[in-house]
N, C-alpha and C. Protein backbone atom coordinates (compact mmCIF):
# COMPACT_ATOMS: atom_id res chain seq x y z
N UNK A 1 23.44 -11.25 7.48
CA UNK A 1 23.21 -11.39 8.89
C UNK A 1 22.19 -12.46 9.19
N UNK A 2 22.12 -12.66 10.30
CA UNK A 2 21.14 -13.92 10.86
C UNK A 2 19.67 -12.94 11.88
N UNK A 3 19.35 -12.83 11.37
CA UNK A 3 17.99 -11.98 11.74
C UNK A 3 17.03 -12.34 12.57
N UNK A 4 17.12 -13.63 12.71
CA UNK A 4 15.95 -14.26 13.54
C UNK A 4 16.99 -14.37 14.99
N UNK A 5 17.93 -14.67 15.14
CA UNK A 5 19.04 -14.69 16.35
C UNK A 5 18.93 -13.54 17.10
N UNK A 6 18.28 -12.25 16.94
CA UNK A 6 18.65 -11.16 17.83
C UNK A 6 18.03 -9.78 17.82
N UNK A 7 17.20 -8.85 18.06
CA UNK A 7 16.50 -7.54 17.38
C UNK A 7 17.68 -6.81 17.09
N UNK A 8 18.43 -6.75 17.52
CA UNK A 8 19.83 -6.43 16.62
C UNK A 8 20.27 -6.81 15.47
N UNK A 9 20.64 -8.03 15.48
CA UNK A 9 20.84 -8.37 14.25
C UNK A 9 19.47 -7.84 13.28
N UNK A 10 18.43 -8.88 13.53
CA UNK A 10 17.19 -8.07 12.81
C UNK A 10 17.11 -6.23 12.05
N UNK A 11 17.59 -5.49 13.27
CA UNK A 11 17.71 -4.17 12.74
C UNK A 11 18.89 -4.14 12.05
N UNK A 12 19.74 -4.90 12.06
CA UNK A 12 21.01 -4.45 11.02
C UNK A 12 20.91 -4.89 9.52
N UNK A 13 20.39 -5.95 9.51
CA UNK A 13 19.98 -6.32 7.87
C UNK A 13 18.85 -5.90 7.11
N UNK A 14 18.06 -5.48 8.53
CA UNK A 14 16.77 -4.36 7.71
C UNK A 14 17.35 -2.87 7.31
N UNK A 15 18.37 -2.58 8.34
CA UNK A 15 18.83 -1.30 7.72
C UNK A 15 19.47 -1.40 6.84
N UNK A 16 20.19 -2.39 6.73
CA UNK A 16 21.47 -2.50 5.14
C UNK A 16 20.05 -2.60 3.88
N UNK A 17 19.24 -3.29 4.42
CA UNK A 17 18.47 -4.14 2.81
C UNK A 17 17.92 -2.59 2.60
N UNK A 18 17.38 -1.89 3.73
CA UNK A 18 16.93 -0.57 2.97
C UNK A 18 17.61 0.72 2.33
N UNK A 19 19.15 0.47 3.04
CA UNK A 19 19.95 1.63 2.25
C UNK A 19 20.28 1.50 1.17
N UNK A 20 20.90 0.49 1.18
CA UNK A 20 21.82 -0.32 0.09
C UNK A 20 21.02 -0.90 -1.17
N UNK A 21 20.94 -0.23 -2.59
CA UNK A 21 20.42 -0.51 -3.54
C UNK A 21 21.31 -1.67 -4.23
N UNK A 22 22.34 -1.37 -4.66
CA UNK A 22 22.55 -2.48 -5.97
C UNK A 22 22.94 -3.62 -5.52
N UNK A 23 23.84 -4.25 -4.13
CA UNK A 23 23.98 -5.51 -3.69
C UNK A 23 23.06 -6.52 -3.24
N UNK A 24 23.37 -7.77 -3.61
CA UNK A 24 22.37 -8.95 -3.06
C UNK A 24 22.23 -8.92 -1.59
N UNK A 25 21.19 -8.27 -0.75
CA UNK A 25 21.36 -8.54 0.37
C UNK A 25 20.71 -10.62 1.10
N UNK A 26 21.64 -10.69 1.77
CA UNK A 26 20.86 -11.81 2.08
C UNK A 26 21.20 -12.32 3.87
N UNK A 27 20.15 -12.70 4.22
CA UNK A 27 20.04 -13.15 5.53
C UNK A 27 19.82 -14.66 6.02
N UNK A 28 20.90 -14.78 6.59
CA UNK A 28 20.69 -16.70 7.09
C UNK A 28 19.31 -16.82 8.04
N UNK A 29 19.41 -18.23 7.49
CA UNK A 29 17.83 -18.87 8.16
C UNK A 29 18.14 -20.13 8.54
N UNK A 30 17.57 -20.60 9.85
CA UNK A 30 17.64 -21.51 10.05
C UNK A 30 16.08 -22.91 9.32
N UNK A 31 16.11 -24.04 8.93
CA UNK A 31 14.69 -24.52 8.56
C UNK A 31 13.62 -24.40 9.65
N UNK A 32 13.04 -23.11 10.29
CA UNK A 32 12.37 -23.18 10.91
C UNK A 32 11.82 -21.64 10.57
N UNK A 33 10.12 -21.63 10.15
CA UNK A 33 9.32 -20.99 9.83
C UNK A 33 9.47 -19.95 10.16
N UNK A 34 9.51 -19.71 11.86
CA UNK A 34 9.98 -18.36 12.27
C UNK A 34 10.72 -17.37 11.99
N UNK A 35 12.24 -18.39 11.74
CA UNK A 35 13.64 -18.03 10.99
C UNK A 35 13.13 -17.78 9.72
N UNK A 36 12.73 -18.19 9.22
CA UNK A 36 12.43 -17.90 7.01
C UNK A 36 11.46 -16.62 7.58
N UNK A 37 10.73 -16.81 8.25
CA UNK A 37 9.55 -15.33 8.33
C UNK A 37 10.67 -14.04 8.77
N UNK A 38 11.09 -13.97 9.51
CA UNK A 38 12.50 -13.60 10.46
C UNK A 38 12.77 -12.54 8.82
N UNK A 39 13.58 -13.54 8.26
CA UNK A 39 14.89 -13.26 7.50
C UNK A 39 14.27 -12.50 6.24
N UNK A 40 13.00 -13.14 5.61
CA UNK A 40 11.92 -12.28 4.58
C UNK A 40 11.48 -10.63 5.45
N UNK A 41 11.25 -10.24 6.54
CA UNK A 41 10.98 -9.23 6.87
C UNK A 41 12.05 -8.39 6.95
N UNK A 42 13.06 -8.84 7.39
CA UNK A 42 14.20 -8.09 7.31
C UNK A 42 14.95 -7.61 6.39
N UNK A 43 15.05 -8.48 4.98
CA UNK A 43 15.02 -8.09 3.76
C UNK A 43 14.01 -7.32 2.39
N UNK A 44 12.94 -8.02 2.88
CA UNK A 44 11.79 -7.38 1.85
C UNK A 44 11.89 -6.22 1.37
N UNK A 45 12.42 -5.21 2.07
CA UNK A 45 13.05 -4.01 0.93
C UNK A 45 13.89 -4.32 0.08
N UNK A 46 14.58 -5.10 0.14
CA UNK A 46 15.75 -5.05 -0.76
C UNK A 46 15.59 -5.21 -2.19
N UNK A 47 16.54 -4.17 -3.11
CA UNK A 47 16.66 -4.50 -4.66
C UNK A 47 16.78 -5.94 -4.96
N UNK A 48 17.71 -6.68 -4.20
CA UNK A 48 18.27 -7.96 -4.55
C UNK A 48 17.91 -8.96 -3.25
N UNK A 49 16.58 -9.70 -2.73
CA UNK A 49 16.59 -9.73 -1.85
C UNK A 49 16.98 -11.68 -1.55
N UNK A 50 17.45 -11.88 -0.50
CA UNK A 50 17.97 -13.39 -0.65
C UNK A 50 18.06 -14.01 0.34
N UNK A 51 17.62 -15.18 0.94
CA UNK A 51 17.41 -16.02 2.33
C UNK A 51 18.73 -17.30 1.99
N UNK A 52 19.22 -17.49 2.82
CA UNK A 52 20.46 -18.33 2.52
C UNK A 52 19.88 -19.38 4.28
N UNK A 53 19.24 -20.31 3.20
CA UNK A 53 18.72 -21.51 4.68
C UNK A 53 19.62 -22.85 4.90
């Protein structure tokens, strides 16, 4: 998901990265700081965690 685009989106890839153990979760980023900060919070739980910028 794209996490920085929406508190929706945001809550949907934070909820997947925290249920979901064994898949790579990963969240698009745009090159802008906000977006990379964005997309690291929303994942940081994750087993497999991954920013796709």
């Amino acid at each position: 998901g794209f996490a920085a685009s929406s508190p929706g989106d945001f809550e949907a890839v934070q909820t997947i990265a925290r249920e979901l153990r064994r898949p790579m979760i990963v969240s698009l980023a745009r090159c802008h700081v906000g977006d990379v900060d964005a997309a690291w919070e929303a994942i940081k739980d994750a087993e497999n965690p991954r920013i796709h910028v």
